[in-house]
Every structure is written in structure tokens, then in C-alpha cells.
N, C-alpha and C. Protein backbone atom coordinates (compact mmCIF):
# COMPACT_ATOMS: atom_id res chain seq x y z
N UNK A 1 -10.44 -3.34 -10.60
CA UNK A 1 -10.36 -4.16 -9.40
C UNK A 1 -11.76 -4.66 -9.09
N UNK A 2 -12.04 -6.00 -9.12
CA UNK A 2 -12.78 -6.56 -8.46
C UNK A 2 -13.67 -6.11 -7.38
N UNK A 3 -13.30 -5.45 -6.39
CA UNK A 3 -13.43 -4.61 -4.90
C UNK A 3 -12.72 -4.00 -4.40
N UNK A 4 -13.09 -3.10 -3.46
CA UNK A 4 -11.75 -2.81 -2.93
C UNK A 4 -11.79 -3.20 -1.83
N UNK A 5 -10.42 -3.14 -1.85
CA UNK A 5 -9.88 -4.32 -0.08
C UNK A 5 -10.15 -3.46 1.32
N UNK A 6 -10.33 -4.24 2.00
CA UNK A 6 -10.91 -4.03 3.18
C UNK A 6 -9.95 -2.96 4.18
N UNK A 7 -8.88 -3.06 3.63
CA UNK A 7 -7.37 -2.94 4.29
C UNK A 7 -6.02 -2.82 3.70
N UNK A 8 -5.10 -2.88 4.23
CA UNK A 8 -3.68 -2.80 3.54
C UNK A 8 -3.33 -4.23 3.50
N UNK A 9 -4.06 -4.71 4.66
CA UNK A 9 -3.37 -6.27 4.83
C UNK A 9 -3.88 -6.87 3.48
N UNK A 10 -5.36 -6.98 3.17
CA UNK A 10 -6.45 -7.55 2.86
C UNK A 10 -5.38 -7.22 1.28
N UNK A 11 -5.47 -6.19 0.72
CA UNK A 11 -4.99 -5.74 -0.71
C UNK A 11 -3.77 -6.45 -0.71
N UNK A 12 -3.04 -6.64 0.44
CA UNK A 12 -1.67 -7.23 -0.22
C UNK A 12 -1.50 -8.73 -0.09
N UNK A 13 -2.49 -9.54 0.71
CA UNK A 13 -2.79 -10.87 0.58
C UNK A 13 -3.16 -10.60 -0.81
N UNK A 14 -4.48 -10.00 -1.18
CA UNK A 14 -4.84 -10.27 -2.66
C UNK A 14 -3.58 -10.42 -3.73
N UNK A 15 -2.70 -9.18 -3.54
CA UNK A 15 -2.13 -8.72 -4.86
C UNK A 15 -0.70 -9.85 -4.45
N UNK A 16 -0.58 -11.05 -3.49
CA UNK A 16 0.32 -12.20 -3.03
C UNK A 16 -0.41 -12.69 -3.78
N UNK A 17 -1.45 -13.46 -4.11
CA UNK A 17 -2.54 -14.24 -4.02
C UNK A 17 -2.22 -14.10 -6.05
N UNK A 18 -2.64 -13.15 -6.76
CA UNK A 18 -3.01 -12.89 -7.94
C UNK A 18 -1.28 -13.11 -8.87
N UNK A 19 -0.05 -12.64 -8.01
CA UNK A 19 0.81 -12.54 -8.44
C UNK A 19 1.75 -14.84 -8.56
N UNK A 20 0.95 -15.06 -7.61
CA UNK A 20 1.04 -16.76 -7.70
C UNK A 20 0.45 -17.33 -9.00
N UNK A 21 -0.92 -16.82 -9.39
CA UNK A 21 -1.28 -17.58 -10.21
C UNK A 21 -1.03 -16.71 -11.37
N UNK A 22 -0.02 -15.77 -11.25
CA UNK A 22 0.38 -15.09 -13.12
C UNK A 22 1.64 -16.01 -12.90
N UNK A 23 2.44 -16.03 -12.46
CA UNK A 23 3.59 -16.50 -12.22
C UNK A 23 3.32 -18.57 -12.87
N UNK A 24 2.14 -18.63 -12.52
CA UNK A 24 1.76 -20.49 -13.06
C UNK A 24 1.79 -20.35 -14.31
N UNK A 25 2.55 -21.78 -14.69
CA UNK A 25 2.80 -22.10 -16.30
C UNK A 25 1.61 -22.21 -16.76
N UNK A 26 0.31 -22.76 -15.77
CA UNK A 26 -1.10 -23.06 -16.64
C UNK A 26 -2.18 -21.96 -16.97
N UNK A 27 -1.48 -20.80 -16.13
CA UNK A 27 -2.35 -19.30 -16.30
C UNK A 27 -2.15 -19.06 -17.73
N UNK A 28 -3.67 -18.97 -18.41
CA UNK A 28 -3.87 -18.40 -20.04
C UNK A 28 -3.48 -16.85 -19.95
N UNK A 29 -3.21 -16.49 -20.90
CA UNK A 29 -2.39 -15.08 -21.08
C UNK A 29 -4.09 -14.34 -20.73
N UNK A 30 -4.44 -14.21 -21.57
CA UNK A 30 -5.86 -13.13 -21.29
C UNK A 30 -5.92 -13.38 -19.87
N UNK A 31 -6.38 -14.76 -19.24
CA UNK A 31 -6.10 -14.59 -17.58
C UNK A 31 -5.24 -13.24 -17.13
N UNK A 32 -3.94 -13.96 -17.18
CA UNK A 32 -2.97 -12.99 -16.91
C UNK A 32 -2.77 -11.56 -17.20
N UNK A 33 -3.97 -10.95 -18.40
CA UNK A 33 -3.36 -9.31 -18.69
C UNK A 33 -4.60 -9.11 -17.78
N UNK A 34 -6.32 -9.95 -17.21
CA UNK A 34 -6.84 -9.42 -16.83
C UNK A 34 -6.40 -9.27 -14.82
N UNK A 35 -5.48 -10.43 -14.31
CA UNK A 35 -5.18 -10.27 -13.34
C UNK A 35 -3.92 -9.45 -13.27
N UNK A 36 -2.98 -8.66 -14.50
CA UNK A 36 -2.16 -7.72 -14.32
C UNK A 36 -3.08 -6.64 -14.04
N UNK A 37 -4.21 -6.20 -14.65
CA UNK A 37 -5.07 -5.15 -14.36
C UNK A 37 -5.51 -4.98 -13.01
N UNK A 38 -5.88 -6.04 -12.49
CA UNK A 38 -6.16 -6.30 -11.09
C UNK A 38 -5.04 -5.58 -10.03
N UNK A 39 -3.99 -6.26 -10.21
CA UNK A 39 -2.82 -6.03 -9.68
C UNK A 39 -2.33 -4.71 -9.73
N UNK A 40 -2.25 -4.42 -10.77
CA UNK A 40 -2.35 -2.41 -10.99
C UNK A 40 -2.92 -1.54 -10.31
N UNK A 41 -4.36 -1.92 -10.06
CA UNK A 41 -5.64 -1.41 -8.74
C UNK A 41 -5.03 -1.54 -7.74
N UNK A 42 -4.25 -2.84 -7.38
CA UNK A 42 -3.90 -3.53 -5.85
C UNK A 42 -3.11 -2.54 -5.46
N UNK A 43 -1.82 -2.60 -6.54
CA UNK A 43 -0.76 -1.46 -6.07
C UNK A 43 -1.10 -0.43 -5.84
N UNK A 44 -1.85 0.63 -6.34
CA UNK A 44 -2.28 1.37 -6.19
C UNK A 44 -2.65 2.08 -4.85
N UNK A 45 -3.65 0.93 -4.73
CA UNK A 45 -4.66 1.07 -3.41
C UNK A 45 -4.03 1.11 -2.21
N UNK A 46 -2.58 -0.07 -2.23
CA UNK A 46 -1.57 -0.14 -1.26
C UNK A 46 -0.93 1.27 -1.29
N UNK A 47 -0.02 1.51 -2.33
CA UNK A 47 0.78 3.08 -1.95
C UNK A 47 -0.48 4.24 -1.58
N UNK A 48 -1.39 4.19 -1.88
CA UNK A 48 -1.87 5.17 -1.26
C UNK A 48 -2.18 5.34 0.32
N UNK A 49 -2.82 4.19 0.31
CA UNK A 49 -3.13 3.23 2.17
C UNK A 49 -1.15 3.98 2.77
N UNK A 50 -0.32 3.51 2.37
CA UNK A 50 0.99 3.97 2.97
C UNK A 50 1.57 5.49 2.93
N UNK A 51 0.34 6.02 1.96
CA UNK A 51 1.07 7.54 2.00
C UNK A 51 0.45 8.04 3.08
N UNK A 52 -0.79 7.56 3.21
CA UNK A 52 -1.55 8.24 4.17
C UNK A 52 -1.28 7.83 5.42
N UNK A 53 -0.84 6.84 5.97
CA UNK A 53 -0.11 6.21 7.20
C UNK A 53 1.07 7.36 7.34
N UNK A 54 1.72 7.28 5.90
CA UNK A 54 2.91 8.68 6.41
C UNK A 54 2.70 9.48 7.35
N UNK A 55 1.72 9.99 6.19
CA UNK A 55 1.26 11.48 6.81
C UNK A 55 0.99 11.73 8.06
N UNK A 56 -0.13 10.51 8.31
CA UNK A 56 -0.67 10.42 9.59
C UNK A 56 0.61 10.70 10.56
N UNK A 57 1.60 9.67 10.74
CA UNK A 57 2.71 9.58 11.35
C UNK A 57 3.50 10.86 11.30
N UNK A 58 3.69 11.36 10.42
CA UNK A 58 4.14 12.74 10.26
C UNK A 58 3.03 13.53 11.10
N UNK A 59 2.25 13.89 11.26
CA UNK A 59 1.79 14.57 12.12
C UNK A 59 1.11 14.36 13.18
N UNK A 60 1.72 13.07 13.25
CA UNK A 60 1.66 13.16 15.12
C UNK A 60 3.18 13.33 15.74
N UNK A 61 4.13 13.26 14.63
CA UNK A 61 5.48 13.39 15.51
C UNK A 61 5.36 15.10 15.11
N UNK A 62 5.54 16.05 14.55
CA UNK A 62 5.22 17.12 14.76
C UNK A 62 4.05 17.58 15.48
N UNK A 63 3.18 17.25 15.75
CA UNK A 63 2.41 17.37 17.17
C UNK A 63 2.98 16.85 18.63
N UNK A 64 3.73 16.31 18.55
CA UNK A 64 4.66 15.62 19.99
C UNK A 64 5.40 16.54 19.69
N UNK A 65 6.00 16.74 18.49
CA UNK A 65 7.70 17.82 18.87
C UNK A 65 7.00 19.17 19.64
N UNK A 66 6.11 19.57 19.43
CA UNK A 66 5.53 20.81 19.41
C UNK A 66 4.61 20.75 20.79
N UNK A 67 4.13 19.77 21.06
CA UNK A 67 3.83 19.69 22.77
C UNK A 67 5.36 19.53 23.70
N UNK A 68 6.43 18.74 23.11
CA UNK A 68 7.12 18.73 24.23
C UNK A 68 8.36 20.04 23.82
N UNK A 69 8.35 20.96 22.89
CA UNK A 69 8.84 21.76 23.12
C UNK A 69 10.19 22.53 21.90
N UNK A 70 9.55 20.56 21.72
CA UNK A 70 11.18 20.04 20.26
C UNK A 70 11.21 20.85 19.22
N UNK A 71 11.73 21.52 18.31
CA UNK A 71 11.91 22.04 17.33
C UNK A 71 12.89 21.40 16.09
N UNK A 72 13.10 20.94 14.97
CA UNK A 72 13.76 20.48 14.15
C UNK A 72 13.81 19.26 14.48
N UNK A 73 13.23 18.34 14.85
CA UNK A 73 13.03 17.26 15.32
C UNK A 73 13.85 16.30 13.88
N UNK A 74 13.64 16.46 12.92
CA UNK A 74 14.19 16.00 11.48
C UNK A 74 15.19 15.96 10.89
N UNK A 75 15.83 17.45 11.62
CA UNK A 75 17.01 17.53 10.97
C UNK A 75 18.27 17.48 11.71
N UNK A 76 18.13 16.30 12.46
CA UNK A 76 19.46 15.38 12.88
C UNK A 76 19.69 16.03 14.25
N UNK A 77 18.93 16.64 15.01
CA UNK A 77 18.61 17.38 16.43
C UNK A 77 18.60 16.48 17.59
């Protein structure tokens, strides 16, 4: 990867952005395996950026269940 993105937004404009010009009839193949490489980083960078949003989210709703008292909050309670 070129850089890494600033953001989740930022990586997935890019990996919009890179997936336009593989997709063009005038993109040369070497272009294209070096912006599939690119794109590989992008994804990447994105599922991780979202696992960690999980998590995050996951433990602030088990920190709320657990201040207001909730227990099994998950399992259909």
C-alpha cells in the first residue's frame, strides 16, 4: 500500500477509487496486478478498522448492561 489511510472512510474512497480504474478496458494488466496489491492492503486495513469498531461497541454495550443492571443482554433477554 502506497500509505495508509487516514481512516475507514479515506481507505474505502481509495479501494472505490482503484477498483474503477481495474475495472477500465485501458488499465495495462501489470497496472492492474500492481493496483490488485494495493487493494489487498485496502481490504485489509478496512476489516480490521471494523473489527475494532466491534469490539469497541461490544464493550460499551456490556459496560451499559452491567451499569444498568442487565445481564444476558445477547441472548434474546
Amino acid at each position: 500500500m502506497k500509505r495508509a489511510p487516514k481512516s475507514f472512510e479515506e481507505g474505502l474512497e481509495r479501494l472505490q477509487g482503484i477498483l474503477a480504474r481495474m475495472q477500465a478496458t485501458d488499465t495495462p494488466l501489470a497496472e492492474s496486478v500492481k493496483l490488485y496489491a494495493e487493494a489487498a492492503d485496502l481490504i485489509q486495513y478496512c476489516n480490521q478498522t471494523l473489527d475494532t469498531a466491534r469490539l469497541q461497541i461490544e464493550e460499551i454495550d456490556t459496560r451499559l448492561a452491567k451499569a444498568s443492571g442487565v445481564e444476558g443482554m445477547d441472548d434474546g433477554q
